[in-house]
Protein backbone atom coordinates (compact mmCIF):
# COMPACT_ATOMS: atom_id res chain seq x y z
CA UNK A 1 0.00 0.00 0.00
CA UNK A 2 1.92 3.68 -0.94
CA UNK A 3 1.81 6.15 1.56
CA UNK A 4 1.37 9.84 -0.57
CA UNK A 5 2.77 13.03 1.11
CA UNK A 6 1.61 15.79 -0.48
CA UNK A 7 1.59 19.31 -0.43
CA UNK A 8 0.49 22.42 -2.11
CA UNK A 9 3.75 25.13 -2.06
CA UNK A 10 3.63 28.70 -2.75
CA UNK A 11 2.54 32.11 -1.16
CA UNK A 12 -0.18 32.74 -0.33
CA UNK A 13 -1.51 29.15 -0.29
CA UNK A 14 -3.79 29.10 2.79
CA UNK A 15 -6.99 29.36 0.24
CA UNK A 16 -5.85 26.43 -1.96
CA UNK A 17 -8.94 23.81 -2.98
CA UNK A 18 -5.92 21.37 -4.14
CA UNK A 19 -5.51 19.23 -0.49
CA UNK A 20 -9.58 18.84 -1.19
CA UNK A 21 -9.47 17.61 -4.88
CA UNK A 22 -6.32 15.17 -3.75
CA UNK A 23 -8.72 13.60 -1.20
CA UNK A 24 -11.77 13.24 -3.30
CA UNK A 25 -9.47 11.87 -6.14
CA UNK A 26 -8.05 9.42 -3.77
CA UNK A 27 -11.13 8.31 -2.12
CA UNK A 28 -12.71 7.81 -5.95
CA UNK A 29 -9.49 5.42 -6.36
CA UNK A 30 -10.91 3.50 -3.25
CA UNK A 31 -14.03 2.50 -4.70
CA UNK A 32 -12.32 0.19 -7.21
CA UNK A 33 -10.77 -1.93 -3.90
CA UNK A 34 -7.74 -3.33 -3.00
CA UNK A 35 -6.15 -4.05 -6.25
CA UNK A 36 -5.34 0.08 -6.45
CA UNK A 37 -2.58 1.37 -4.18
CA UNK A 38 -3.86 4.58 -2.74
CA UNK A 39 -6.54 5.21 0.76
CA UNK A 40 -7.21 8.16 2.60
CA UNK A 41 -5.26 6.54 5.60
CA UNK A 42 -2.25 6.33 3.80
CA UNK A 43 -2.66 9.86 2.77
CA UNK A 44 -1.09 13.03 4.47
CA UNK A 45 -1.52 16.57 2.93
CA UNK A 46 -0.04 19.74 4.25
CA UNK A 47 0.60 23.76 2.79
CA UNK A 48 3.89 24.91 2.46
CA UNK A 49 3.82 28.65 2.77
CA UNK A 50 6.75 29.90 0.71
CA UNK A 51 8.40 32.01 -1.93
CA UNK A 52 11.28 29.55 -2.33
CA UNK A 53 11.48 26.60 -4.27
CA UNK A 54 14.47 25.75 -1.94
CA UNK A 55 12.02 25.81 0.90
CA UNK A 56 9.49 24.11 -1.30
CA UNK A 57 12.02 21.22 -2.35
CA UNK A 58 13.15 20.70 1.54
CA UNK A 59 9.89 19.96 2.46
CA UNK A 60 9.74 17.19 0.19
CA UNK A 61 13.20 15.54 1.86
CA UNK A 62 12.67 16.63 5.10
CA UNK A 63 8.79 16.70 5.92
CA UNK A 64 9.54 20.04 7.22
CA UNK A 65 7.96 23.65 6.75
CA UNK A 66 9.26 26.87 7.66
CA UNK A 67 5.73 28.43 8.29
CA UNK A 68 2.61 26.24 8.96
CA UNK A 69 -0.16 28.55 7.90
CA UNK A 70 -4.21 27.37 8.99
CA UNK A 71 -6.28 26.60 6.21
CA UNK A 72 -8.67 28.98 5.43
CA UNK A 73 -11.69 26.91 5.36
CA UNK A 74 -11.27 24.87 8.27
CA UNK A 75 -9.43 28.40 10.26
CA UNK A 76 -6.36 25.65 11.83
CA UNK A 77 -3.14 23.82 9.94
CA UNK A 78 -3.04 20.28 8.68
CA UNK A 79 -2.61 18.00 10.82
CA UNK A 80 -4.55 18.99 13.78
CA UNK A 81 -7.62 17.61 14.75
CA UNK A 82 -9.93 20.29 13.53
CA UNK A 83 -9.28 20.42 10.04
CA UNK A 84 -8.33 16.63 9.67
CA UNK A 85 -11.81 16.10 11.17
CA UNK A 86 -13.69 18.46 8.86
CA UNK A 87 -11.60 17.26 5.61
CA UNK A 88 -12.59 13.69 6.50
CA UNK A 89 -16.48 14.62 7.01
CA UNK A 90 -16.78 17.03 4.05
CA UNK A 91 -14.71 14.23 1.83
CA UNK A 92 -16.91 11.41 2.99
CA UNK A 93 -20.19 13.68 2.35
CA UNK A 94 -19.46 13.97 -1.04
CA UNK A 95 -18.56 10.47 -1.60
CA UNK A 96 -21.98 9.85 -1.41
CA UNK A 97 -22.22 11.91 -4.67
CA UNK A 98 -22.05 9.07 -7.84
CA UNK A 99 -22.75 11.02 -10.73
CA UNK A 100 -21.93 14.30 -11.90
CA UNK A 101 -24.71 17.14 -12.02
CA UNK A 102 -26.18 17.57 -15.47
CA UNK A 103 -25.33 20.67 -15.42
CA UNK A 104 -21.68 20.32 -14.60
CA UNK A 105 -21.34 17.49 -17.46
CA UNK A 106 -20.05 17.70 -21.07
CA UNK A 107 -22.84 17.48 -24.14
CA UNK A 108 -19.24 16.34 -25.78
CA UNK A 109 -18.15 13.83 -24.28
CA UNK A 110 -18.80 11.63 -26.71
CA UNK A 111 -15.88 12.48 -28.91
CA UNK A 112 -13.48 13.63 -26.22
CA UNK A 113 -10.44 11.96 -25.96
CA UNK A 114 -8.75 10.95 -22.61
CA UNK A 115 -5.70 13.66 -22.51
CA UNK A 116 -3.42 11.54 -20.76
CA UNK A 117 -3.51 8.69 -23.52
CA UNK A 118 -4.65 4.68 -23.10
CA UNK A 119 -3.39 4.05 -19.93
CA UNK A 120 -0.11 1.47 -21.83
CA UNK A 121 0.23 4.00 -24.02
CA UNK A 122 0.88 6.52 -21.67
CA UNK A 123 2.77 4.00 -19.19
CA UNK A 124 4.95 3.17 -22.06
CA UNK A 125 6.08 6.73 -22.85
CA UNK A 126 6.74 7.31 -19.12
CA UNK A 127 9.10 3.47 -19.40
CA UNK A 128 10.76 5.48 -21.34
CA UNK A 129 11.28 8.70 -19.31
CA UNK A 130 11.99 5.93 -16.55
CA UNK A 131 9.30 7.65 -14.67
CA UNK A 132 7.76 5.31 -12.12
CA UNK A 133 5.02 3.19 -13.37
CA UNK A 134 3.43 2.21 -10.12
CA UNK A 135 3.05 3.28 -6.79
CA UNK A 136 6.70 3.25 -4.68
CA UNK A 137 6.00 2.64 -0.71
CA UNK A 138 6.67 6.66 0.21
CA UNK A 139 5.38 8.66 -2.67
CA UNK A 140 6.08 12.47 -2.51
CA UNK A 141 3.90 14.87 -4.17
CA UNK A 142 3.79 18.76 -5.07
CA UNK A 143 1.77 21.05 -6.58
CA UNK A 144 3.58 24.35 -7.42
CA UNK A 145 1.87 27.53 -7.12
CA UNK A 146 2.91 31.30 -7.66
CA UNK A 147 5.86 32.62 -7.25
CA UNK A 148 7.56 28.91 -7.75
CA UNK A 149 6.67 27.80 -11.26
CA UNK A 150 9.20 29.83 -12.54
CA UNK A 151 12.02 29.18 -10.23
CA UNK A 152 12.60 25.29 -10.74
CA UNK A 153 15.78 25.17 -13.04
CA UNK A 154 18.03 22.11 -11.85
CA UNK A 155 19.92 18.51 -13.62
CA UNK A 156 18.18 17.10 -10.27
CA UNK A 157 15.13 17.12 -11.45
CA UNK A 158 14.01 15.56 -14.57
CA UNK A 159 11.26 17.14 -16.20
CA UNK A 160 8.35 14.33 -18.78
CA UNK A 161 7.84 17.88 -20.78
CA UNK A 162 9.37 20.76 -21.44
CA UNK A 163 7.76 22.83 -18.29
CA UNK A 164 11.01 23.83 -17.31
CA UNK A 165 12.46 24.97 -20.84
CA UNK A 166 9.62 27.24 -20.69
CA UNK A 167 9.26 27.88 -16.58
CA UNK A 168 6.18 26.84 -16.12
CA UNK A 169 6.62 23.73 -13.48
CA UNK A 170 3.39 23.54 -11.14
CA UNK A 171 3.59 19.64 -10.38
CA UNK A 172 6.50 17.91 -8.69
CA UNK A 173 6.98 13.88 -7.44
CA UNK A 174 9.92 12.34 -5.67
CA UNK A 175 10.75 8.93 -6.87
CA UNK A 176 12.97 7.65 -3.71
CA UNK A 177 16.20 8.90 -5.88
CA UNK A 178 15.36 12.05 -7.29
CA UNK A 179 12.45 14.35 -8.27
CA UNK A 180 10.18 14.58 -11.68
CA UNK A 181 8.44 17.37 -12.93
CA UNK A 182 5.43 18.49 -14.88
CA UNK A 183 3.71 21.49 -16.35
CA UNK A 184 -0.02 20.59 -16.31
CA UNK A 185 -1.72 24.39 -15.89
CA UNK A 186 -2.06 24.36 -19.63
CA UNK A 187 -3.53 20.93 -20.54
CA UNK A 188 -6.22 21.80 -17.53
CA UNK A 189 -7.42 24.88 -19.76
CA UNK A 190 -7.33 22.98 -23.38
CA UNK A 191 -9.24 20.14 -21.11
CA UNK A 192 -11.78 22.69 -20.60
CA UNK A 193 -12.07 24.24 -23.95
CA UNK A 194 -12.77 20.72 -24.92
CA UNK A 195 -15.21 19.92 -22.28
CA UNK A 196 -16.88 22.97 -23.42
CA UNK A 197 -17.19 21.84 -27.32
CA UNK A 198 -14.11 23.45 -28.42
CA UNK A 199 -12.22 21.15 -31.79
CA UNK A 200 -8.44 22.72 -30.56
CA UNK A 201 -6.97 20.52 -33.62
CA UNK A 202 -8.90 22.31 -36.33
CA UNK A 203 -7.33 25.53 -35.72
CA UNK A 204 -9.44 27.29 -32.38
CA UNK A 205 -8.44 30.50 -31.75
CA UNK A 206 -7.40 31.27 -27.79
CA UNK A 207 -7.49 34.56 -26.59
CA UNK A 208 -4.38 34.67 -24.08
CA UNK A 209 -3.24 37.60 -21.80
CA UNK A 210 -0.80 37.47 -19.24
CA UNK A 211 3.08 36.52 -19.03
CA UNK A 212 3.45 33.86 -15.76
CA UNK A 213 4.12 30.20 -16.09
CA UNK A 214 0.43 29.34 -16.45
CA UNK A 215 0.08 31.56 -19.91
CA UNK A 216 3.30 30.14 -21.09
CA UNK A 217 1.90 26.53 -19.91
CA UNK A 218 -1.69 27.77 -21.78
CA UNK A 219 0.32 28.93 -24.61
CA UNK A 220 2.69 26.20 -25.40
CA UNK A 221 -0.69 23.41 -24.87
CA UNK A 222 -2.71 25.36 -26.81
CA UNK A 223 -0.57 25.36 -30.26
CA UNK A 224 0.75 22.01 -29.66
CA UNK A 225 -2.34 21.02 -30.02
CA UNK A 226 -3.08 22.75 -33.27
CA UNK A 227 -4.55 25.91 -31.93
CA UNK A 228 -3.90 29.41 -32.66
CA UNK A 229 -3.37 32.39 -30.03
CA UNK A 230 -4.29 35.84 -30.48
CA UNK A 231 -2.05 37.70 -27.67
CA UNK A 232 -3.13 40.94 -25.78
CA UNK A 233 -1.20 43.18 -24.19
CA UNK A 234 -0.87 42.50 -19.88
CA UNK A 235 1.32 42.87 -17.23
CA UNK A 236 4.57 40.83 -18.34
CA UNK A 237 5.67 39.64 -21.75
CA UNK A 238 4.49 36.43 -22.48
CA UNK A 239 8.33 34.64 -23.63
CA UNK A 240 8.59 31.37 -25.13
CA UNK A 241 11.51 29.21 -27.08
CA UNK A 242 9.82 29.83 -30.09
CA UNK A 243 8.21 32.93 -31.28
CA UNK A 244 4.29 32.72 -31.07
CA UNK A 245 2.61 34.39 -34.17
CA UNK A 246 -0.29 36.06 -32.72
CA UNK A 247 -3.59 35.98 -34.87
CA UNK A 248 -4.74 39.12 -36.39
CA UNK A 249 -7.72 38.38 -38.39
CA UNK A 250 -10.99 39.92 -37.21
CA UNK A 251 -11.86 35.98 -35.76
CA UNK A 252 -14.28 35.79 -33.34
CA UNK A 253 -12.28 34.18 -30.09
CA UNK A 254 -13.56 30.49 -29.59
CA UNK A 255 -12.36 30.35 -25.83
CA UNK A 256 -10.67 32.90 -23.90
CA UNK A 257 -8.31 32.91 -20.84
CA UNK A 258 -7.13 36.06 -18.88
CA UNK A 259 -4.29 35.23 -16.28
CA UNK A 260 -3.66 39.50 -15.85
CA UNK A 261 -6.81 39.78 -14.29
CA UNK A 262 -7.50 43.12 -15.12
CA UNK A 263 -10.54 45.61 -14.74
CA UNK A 264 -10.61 46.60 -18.32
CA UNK A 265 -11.82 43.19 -20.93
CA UNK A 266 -11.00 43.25 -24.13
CA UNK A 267 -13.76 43.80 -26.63
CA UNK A 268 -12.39 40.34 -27.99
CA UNK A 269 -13.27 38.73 -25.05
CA UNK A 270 -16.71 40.62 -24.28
CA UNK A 271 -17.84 38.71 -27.59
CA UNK A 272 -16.52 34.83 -26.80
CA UNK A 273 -18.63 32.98 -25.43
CA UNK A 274 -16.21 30.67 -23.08
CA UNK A 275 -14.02 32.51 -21.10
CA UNK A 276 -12.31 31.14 -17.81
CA UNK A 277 -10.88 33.09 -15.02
CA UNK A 278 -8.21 31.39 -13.67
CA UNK A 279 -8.78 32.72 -10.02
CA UNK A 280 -11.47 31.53 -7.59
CA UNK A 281 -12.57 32.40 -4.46
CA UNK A 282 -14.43 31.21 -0.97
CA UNK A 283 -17.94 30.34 -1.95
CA UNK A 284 -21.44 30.79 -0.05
CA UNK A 285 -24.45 29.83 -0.52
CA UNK A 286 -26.40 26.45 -0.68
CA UNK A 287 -25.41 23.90 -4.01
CA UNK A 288 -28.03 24.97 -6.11
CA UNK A 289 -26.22 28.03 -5.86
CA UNK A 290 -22.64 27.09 -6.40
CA UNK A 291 -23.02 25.15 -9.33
CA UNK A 292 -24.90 28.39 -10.73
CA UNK A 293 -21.69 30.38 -10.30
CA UNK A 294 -19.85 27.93 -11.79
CA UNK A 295 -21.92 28.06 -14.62
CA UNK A 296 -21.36 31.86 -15.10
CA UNK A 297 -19.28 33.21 -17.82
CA UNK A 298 -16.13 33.64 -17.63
CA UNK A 299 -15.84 30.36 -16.01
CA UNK A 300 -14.48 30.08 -12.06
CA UNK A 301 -11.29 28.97 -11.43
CA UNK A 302 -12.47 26.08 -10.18
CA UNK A 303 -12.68 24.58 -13.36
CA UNK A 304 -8.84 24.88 -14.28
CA UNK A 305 -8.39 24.31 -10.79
CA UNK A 306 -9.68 20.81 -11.18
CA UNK A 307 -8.81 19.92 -14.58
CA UNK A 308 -4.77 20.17 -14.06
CA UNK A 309 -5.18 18.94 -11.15
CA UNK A 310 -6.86 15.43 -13.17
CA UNK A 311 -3.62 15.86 -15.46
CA UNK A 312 -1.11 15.68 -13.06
CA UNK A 313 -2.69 12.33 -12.14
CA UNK A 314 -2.42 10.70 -15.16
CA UNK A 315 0.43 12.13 -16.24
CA UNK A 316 2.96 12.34 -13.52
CA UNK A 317 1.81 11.14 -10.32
CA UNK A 318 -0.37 8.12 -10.96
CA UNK A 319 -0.31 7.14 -14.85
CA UNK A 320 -1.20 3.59 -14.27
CA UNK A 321 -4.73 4.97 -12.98
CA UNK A 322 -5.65 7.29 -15.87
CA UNK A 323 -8.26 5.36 -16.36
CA UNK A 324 -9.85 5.21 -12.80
CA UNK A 325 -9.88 8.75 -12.43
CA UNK A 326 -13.00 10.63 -12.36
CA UNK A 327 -14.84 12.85 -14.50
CA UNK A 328 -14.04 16.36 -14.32
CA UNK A 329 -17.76 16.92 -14.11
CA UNK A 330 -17.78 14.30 -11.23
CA UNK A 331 -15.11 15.77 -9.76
CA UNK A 332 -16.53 19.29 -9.64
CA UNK A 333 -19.66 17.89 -8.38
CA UNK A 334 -18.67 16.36 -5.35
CA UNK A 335 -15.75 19.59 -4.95
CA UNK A 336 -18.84 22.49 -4.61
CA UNK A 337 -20.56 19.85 -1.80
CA UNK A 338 -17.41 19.66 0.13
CA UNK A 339 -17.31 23.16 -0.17
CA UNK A 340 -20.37 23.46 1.55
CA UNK A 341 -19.96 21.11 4.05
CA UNK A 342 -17.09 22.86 4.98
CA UNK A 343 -18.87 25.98 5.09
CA UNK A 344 -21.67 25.06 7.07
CA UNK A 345 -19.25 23.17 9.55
CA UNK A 346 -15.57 25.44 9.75
């Protein structure tokens, strides 16, 4: 049975849903029984407050964090009764949740295909990367948050992608001799656009501002997979190995993504009808609700939130479940009625 250590690492990280999603992934995993590797009890999760990838990194090795912030839903730290008690109760509260809301499922799944690849298929292009291809007996996890996806440039760590050619790491996993890394911010987003109907291989065109790792991750997904960007002007430069030939035709956007965050939309976005904002916040309210919200256009962070957090699964941390995993509808369900246990119990 593999003991998982994980943590979310960045600052500020006290608001982070991703300890939540890890626990409803893993208890998913448990409903299949004993011949899968991972249970809640074998599960610890913790935040790692920290603008250092140093810090972030020594955590992994040592089990040790400089500053032990409380989560903000649950108002103490991991590993204290209080929130390890709540986590358990809202986890097991939404287990109870089989399906996904209709309103939170795709109308394409039907011809969506499975991002991370036939689970041999995948396994055998992670053989090759000698990535582990099942559980080890201490597995060590990380998700990488701002300020760190930018900072992790070392020959220690092998990356399955180019995430760190373009800095844009946000998913780590220690192997018992060294670490391996992943950038999975901008599959989450082209997993979305699909969910939502979008054909990225015929050409869609992404509207993109911003200049952090998860517009370079967006970026660098999004014309892999046979997409084209139209770039707007934000904060920071968005820099890539290659240059990015930015679409000026009078196109209307088919999905739009705006990491800047700023008051002022461009018209280009004002006329697409998918657009995602990558941030989220606390919710309130009962679950008819929440899903409402996350219904609204542009689209809560939740949903990118979610849907990276499905592709470091099956692409880093857990491969030989791909399959297993659940629906990012399903996912989302039973996410927004934690939430509210939480809520109605913190």
């Amino acid at each position: 049975m593999a003991r998982v250590k994980y943590a979310i690492a960045g600052h500020p990280v006290a608001h982070s849903l991703s300890p939540l999603l890890l626990g409803l992934v893993v208890s998913n995993l448990e409903k299949f029984g004993k011949n899968l590797e991972f249970t809640m009890k074998q599960t610890s999760v913790e935040l790692v407050e920290t603008s250092s990838i140093e810090d972030a990194l020594g955590w992994g090795y040592a089990g040790h964090s400089p500053h032990v912030p409380e989560w903000v839903y649950t108002g103490a730290p991991f590993g204290k009764y209080r929130t390890d008690a709540l986590l358990k109760r809202a986890i097991d509260s939404a287990m109870e949740i089989e399906d996904s809301d209709p309103r939170l499922s795709s109308d394409f799944e039907a011809r969506l295909t499975k991002p991370s690849l036939p689970s041999n298929e995948s396994l055998l292009r992670k053989s090759v990367h000698h990535l582990p291809t099942q559980c080890l007996e201490q597995e060590v996890w990380l998700s990488l948050t701002s300020p760190l996806k930018h900072q992790l440039s070392s020959e220690a760590v092998s990356s399955i992608d180019d995430s760190m050619d373009i800095q844009a790491v946000n998913a780590l996993r220690w192997d018992g001799q060294g670490w391996w890394c992943a950038g999975v911010d901008g599959l989450g987003v082209a997993s979305i656009a699909r969910y939502h109907g979008v054909v990225i291989e015929t050409g869609a065109l992404l509207g993109l501002r911003g200049g952090g790792g998860a517009a370079r991750a967006t970026a660098d997904a999004w014309l892999k997979a046979g997409g084209n960007i139209r770039l707007f002007p934000g904060k920071r430069l968005l820099e890539l190995p290659v240059d990015v030939e930015s679409d000026e035709s009078g196109k209307i956007l088919d999905f739009a993504v705006d990491f800047d965050g700023g008051s002022i939309v461009p018209a280009s976005f004002e006329s697409c009808l998918l657009q995602l904002n990558p941030r989220y916040q606390p919710m309130v309210g009962d679950f008819e609700r929440r899903v409402e919200h996350m219904l609204s256009t542009p689209f809560d962070g939740r949903w990118m939130l979610a849907a990276q957090h499905l592709e470091a699964w099956s692409r880093l941390w857990a491969p030989q479940y791909a399959d297993f995993l659940p629906s990012l509808g399903l996912l989302l369900t039973q996410l927004l009625h934690a939430e509210k246990i939480l809520f109605e119990h913190a």
